[in-house]
Protein backbone atom coordinates (compact mmCIF):
# COMPACT_ATOMS: atom_id res chain seq x y z
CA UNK A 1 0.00 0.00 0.00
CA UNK A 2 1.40 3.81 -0.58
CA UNK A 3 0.12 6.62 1.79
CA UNK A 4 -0.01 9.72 -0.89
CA UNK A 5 1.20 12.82 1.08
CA UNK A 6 -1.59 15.60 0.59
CA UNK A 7 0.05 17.11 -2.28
CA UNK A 8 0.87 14.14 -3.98
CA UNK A 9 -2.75 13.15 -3.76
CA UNK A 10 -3.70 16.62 -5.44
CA UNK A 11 -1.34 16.29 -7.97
CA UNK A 12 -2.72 12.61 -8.82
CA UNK A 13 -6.01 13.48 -8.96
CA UNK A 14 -5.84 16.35 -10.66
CA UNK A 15 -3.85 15.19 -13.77
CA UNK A 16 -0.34 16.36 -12.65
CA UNK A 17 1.51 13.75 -12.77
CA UNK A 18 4.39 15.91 -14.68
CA UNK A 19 4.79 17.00 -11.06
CA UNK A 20 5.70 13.69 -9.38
CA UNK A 21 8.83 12.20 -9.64
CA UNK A 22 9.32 9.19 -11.84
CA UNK A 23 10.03 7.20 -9.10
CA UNK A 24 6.62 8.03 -7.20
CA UNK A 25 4.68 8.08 -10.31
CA UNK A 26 6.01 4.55 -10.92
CA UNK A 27 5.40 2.96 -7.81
CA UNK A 28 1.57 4.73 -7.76
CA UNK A 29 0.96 3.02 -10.90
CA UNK A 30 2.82 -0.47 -9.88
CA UNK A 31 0.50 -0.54 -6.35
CA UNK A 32 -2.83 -2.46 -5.68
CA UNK A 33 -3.63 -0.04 -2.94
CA UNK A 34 -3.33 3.77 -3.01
CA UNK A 35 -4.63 5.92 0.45
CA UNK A 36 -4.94 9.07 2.19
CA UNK A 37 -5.19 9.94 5.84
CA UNK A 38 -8.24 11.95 6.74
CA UNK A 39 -5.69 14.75 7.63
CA UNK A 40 -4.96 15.11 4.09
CA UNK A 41 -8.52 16.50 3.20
CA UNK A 42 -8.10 18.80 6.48
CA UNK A 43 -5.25 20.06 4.85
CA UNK A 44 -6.30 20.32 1.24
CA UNK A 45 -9.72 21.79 2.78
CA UNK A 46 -7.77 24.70 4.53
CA UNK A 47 -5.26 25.74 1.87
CA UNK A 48 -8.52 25.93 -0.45
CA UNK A 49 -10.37 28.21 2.54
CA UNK A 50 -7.00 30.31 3.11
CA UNK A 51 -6.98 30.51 -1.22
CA UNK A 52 -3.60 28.73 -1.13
CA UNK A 53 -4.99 25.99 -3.45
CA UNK A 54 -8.00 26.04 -5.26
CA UNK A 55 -10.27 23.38 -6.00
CA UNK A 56 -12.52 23.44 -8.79
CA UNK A 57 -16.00 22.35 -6.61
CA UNK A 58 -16.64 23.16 -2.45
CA UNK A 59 -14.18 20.65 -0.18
CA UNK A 60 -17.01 18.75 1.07
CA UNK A 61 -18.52 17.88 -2.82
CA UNK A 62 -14.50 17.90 -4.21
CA UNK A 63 -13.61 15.39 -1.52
CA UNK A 64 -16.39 12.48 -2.29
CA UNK A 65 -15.80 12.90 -6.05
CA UNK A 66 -12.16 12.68 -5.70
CA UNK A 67 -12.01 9.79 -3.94
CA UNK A 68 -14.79 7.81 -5.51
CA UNK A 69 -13.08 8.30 -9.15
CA UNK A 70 -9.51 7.79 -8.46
CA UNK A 71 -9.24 4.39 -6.62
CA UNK A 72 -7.60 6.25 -4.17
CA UNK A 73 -8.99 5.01 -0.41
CA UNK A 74 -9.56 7.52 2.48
CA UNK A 75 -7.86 5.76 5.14
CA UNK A 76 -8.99 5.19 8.63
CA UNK A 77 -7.33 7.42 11.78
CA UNK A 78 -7.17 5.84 15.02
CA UNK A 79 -6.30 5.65 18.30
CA UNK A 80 -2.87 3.46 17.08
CA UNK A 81 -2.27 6.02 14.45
CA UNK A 82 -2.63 9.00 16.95
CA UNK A 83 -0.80 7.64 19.34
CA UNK A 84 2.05 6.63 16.91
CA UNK A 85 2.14 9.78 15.31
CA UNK A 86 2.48 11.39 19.21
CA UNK A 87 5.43 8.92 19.23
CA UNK A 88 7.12 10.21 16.60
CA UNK A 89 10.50 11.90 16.58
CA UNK A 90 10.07 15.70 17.24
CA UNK A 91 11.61 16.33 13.64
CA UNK A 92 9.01 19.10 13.78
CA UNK A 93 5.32 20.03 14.79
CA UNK A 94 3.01 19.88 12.44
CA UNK A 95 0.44 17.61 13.18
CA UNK A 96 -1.27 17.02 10.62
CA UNK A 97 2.15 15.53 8.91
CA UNK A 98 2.90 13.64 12.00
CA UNK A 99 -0.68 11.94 11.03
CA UNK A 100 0.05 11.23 7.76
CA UNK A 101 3.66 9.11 8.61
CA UNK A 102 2.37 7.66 11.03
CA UNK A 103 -0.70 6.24 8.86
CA UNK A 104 1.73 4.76 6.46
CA UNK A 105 3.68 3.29 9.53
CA UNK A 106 1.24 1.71 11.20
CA UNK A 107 -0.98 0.09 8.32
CA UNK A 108 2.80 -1.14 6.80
CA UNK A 109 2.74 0.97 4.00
CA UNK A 110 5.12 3.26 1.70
CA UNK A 111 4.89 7.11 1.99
CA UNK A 112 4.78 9.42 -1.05
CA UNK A 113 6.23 12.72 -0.55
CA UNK A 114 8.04 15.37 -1.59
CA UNK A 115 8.32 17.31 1.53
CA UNK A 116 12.37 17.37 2.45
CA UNK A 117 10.91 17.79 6.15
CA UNK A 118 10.24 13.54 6.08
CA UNK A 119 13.84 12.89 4.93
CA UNK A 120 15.01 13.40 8.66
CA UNK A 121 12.60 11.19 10.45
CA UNK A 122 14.73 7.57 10.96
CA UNK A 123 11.18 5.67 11.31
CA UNK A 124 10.91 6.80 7.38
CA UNK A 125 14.10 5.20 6.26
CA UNK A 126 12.60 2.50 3.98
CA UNK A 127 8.99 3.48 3.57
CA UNK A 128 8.94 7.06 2.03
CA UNK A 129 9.31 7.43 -1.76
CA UNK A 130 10.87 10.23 -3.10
């Protein structure tokens, strides 16, 4: 399974694929399982209500239609994945990142990313793609 970061997932689903790297873009198409973490839509929602990113329908009709037509999974958050990402090194704060590692870290799966930020966590070493 591959966790796509929240701009990966944008990118994906909105026909950018120029954007990934090759080596992301391969293993996307090579998987049998592709997922977000719920904080991935908090994220994507935001940017879109601070007009950092805009989305071409409302967050809560963009979200549904995204998911349903991309095979891409909204993936579950927990009390394992909260606590994990709590557990986390402090690499730095953002929450909502911490989420997303530690979804692909606890349901065994890759990370997609392109945020240098993931590089330094050690519990990333062979899961994120870059």
């Amino acid at each position: 399974m591959i966790v796509l970061d929240s701009h990966i997932w944008f990118w994906w689903i909105n026909q950018e694929q120029h954007r990934l790297p090759a080596s992301i873009l391969e293993a996307i198409k090579a998987s049998d399982r592709i997922g977000v973490s719920p904080a991935s839509c908090f994220e994507l929602a935001l940017a879109h209500k601070k007009s950092r990113l805009e989305l071409p329908l409302p967050p809560a009709e963009w979200f549904p239609l995204a998911l349903r037509g991309s095979d891409v999974e909204l993936l579950p958050f927990d009390d394992a994945i909260a606590l994990r990402a709590v557990d986390l090194s402090d690499i730095h704060r953002d929450p909502f990142d911490r989420i997303i590692i530690a979804t692909a870290l606890q349901l065994n799966g890759r990370l997609a990313s392109v945020d240098g930020r993931f590089d330094a966590y050690p519990e990333l070493a062979d899961v994120l793609l870059r």
